[in-house]
N, C-alpha and C. Protein backbone atom coordinates (compact mmCIF):
# COMPACT_ATOMS: atom_id res chain seq x y z
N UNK A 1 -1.72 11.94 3.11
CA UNK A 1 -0.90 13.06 3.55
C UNK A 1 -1.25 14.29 2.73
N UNK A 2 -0.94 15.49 3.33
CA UNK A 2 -1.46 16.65 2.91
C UNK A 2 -0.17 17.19 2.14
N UNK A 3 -0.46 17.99 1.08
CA UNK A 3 0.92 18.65 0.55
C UNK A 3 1.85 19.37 1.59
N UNK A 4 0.72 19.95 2.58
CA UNK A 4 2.19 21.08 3.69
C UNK A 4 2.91 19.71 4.23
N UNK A 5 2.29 19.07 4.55
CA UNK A 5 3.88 17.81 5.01
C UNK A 5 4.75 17.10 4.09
N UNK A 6 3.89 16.53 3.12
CA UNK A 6 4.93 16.59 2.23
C UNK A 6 6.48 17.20 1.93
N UNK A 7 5.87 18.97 1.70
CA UNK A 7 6.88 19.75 1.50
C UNK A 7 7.92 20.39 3.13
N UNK A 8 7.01 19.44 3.89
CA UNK A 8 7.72 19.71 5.15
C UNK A 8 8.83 18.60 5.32
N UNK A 9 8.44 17.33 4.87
CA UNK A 9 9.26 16.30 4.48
C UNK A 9 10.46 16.59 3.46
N UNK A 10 10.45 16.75 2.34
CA UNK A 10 11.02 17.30 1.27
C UNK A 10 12.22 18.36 1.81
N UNK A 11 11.62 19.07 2.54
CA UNK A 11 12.89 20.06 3.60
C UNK A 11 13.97 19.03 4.08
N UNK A 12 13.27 18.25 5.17
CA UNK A 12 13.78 17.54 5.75
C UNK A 12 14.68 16.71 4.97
N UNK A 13 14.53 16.37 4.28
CA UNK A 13 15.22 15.46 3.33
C UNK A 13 16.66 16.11 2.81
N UNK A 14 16.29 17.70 2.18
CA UNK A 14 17.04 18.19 1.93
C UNK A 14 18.10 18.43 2.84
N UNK A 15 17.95 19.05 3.79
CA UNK A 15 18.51 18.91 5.16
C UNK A 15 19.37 18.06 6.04
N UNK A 16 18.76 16.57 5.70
CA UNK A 16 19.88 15.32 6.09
C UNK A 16 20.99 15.61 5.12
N UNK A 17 20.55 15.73 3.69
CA UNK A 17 21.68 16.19 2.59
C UNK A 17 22.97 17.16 2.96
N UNK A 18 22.22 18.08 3.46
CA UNK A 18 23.29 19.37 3.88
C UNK A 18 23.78 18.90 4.31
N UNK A 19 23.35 18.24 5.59
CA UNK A 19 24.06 18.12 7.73
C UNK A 19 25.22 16.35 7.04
N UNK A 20 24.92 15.99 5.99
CA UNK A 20 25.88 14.78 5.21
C UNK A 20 27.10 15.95 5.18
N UNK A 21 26.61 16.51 4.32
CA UNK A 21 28.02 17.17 3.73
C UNK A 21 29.09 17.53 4.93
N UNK A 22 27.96 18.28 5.76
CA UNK A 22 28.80 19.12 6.98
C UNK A 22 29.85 18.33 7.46
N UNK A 23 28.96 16.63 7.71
CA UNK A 23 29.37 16.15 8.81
C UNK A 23 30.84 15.12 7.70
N UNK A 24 30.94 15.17 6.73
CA UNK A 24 32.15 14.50 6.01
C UNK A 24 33.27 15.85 5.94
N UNK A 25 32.98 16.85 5.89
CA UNK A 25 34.04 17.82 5.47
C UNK A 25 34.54 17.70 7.00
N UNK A 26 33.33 17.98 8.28
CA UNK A 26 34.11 18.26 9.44
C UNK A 26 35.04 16.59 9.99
N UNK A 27 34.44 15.62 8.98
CA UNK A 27 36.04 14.38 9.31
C UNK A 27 36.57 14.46 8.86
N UNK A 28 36.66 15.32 7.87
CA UNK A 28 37.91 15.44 7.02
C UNK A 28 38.90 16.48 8.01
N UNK A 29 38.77 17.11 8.30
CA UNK A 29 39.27 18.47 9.07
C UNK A 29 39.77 17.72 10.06
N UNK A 30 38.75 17.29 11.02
CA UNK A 30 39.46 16.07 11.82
C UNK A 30 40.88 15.02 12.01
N UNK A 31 40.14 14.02 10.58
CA UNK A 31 41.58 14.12 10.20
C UNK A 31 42.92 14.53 9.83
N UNK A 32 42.84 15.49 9.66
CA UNK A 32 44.03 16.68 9.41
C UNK A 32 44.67 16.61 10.51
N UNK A 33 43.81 17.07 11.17
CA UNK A 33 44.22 17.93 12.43
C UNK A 33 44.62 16.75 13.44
N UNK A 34 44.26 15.30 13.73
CA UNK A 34 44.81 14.13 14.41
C UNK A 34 45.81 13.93 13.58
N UNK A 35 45.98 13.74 12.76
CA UNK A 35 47.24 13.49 11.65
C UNK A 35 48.23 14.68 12.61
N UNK A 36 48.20 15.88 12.27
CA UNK A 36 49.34 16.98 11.97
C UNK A 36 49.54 17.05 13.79
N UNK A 37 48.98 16.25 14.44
CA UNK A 37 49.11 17.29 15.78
C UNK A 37 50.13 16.13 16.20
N UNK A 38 51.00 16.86 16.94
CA UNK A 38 52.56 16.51 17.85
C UNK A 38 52.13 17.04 18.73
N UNK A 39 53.54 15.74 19.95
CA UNK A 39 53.52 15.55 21.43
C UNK A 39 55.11 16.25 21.60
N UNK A 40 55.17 16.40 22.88
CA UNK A 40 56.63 16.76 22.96
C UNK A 40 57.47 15.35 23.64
N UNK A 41 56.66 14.09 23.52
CA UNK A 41 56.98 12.90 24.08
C UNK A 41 57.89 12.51 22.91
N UNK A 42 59.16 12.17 23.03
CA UNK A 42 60.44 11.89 21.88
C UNK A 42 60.25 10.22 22.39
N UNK A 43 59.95 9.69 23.65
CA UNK A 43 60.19 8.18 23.54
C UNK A 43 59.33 7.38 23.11
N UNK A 44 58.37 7.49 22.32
CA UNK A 44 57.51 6.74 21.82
C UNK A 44 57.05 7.68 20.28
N UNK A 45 58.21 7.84 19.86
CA UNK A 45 57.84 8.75 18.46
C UNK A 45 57.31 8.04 17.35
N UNK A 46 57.62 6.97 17.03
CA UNK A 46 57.20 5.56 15.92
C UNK A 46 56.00 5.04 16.34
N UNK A 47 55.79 5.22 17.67
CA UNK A 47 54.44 4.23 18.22
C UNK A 47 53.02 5.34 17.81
N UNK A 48 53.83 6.47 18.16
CA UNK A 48 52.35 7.91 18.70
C UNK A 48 52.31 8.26 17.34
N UNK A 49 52.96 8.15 16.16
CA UNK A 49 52.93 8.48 14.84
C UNK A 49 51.99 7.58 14.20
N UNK A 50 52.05 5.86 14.23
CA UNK A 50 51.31 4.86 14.28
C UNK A 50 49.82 5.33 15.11
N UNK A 51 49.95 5.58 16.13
CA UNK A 51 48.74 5.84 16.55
C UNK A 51 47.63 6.90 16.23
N UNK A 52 48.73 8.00 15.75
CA UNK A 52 47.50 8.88 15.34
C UNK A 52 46.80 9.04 13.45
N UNK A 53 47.99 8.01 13.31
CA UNK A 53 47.58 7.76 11.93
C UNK A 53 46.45 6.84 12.09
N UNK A 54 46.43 5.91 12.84
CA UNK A 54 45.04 5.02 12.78
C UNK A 54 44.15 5.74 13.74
N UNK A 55 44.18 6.80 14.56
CA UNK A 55 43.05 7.70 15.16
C UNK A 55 42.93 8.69 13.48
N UNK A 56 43.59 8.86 13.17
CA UNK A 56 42.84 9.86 11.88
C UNK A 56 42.19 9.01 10.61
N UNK A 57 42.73 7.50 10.41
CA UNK A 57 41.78 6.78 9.80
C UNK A 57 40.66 6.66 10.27
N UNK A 58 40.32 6.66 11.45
CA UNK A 58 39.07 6.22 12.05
C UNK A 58 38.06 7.19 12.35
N UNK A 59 38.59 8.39 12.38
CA UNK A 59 38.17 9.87 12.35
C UNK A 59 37.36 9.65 10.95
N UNK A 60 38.42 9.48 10.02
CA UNK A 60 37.78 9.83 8.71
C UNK A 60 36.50 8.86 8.41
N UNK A 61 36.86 7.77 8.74
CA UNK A 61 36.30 6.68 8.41
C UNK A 61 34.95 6.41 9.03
N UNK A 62 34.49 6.98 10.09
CA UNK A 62 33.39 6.95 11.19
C UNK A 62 32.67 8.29 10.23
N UNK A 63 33.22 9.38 10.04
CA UNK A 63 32.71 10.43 9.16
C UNK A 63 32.29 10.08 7.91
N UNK A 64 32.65 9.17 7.31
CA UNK A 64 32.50 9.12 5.58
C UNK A 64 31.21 7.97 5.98
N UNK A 65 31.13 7.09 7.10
CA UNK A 65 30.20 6.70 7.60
C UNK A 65 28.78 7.37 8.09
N UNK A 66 28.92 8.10 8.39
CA UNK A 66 27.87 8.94 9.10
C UNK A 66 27.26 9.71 7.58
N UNK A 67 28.18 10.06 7.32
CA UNK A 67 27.72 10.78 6.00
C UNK A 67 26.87 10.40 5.27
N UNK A 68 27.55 9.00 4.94
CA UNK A 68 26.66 8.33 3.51
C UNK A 68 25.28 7.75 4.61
N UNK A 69 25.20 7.81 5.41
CA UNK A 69 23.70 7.31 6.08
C UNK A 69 23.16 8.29 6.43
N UNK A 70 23.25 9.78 6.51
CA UNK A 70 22.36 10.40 6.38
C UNK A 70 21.50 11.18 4.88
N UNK A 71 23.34 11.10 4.03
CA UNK A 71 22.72 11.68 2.95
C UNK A 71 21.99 10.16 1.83
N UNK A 72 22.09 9.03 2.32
CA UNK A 72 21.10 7.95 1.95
C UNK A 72 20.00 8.20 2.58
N UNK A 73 19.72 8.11 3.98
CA UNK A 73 18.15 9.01 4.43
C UNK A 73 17.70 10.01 3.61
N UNK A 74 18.48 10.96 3.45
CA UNK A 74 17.93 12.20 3.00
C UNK A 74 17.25 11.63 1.23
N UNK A 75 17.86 11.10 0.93
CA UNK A 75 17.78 10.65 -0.32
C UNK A 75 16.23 9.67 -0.88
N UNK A 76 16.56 8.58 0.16
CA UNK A 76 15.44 8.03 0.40
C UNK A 76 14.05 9.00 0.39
N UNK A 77 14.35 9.48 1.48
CA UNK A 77 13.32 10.07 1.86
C UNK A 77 12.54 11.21 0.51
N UNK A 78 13.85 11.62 -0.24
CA UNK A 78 13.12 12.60 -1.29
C UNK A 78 12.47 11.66 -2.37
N UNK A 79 13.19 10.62 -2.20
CA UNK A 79 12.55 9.98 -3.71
C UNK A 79 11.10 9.53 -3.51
N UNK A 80 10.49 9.00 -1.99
CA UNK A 80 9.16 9.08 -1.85
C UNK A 80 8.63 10.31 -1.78
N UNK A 81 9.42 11.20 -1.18
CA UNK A 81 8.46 12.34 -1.02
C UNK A 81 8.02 12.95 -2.61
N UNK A 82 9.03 12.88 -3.68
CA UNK A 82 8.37 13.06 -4.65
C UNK A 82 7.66 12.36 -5.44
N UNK A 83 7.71 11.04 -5.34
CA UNK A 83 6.90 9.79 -5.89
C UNK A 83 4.86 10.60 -5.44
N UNK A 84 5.22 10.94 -4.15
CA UNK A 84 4.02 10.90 -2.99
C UNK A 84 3.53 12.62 -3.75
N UNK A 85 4.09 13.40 -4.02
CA UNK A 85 3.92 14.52 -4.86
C UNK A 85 3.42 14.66 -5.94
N UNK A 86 3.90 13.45 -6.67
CA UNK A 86 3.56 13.47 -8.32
C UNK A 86 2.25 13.07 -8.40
N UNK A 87 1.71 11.71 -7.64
CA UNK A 87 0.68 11.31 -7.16
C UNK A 87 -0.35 12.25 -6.85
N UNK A 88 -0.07 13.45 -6.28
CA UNK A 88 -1.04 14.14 -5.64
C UNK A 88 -1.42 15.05 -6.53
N UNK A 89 -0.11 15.75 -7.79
CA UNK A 89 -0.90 16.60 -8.99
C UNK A 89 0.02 17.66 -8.09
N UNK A 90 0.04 18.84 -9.33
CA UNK A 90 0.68 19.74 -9.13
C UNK A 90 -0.04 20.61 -8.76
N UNK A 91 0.53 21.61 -7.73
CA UNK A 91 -0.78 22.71 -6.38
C UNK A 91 -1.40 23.28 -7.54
N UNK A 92 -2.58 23.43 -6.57
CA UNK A 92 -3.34 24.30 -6.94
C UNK A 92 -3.54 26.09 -6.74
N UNK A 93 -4.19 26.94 -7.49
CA UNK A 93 -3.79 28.46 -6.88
C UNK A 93 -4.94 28.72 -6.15
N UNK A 94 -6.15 28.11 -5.68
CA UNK A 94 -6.93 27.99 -4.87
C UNK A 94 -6.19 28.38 -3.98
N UNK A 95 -4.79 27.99 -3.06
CA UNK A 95 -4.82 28.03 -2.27
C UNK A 95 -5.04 27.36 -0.71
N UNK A 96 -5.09 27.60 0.27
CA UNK A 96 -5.91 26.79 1.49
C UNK A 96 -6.61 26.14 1.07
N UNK A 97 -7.67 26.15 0.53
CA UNK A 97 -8.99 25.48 0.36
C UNK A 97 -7.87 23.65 -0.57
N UNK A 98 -7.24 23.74 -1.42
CA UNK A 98 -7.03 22.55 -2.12
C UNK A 98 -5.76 22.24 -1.43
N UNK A 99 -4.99 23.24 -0.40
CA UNK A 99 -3.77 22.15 0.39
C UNK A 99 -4.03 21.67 1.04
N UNK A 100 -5.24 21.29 1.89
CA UNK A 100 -5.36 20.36 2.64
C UNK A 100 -5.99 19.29 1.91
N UNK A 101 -5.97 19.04 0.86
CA UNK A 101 -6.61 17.70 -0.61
C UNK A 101 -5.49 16.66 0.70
N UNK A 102 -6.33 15.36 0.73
CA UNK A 102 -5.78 14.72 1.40
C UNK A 102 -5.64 13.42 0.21
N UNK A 103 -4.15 12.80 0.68
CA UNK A 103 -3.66 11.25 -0.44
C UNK A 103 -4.45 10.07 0.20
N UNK A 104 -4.93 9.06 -0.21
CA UNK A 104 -4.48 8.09 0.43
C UNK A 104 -3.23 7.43 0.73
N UNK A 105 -3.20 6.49 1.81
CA UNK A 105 -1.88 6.09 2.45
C UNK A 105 -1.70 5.19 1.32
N UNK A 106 -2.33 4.54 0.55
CA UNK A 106 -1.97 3.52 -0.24
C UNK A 106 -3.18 3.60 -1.77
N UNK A 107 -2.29 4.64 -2.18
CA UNK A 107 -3.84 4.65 -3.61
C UNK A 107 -3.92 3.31 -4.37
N UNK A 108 -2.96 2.89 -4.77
CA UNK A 108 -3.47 1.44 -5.34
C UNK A 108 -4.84 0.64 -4.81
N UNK A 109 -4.50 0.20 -3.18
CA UNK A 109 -5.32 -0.23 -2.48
C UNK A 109 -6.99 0.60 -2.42
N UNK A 110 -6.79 1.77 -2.12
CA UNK A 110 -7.99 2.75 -2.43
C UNK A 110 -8.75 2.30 -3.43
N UNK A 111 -7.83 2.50 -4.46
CA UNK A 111 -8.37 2.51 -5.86
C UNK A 111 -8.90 1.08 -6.25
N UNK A 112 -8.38 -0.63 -5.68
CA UNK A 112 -8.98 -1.15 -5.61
C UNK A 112 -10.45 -1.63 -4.44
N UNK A 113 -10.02 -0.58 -3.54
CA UNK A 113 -11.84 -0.91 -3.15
C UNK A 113 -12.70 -0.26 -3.66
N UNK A 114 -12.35 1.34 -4.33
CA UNK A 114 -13.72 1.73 -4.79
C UNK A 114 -14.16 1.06 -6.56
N UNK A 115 -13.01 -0.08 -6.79
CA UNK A 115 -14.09 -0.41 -7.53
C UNK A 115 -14.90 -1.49 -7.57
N UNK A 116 -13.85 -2.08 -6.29
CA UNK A 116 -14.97 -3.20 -5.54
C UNK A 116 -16.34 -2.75 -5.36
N UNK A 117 -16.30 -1.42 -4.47
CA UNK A 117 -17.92 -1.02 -4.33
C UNK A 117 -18.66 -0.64 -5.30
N UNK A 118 -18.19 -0.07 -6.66
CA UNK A 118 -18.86 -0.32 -7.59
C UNK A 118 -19.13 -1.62 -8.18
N UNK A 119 -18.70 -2.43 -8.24
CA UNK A 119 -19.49 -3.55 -8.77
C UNK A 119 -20.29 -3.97 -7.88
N UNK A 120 -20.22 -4.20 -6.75
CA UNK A 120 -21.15 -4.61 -5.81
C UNK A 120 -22.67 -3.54 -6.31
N UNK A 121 -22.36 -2.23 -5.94
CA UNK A 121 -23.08 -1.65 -6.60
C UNK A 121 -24.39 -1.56 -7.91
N UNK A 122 -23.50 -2.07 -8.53
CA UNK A 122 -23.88 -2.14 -10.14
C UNK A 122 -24.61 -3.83 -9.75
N UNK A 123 -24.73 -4.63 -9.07
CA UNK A 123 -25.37 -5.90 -9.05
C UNK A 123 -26.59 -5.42 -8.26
């Protein structure tokens, strides 16, 4: 991978982070607002009170859900993207010419075939 995706990744990442936050504050609000909201129905006042208390648990609860799985994506995703960064060395001021320096998908692996081909080599 090339550094511009990388740091196009790295956005992204950041980004699931944000749209986490958004999306827990706006169940929180949610809940409020299923909680606080009244009917003008008086014959089922104990039942619809019961009910919107467990619609605003579930509000919240589907939100604090959503949340932690995107801002775990987002998370995920930064800790390779900078693993995959560090790996690559810090930019260069070249410019164009050294952002397109390409990683291997798997340097370990890389790194053990070219020294397979050197010994082959060297015999």
């Amino acid at each position: 991978m090339n550094r511009a995706t990388l740091e196009w990744y790295e956005l992204l990442a950041r980004s699931l982070t944000w749209v986490a936050a958004i999306v827990l504050l706006l169940a929180a609000i949610a809940a409020i607002v299923i909680a606080g909201s009244d009917s003008a129905e008086p014959l089922f006042g104990d039942i619809e009170k019961q009910g919107r208390g467990v619609a605003s648990l579930a509000a919240l609860g589907s939100g604090l859900t959503g949340a932690g799985l995107l801002a775990a994506a987002g998370a995920i995703l930064r800790v390779l993207v900078t693993e995959r960064l560090e790996r690559l060395g810090p930019a260069s001021e070249r410019g164009a010419a050294e952002a397109q320096e390409e990683l291997p998908f798997d340097a370990e692996a890389s790194g053990a075939r070219s020294e397979r081909r050197s010994r082959r080599e060297r015999r």
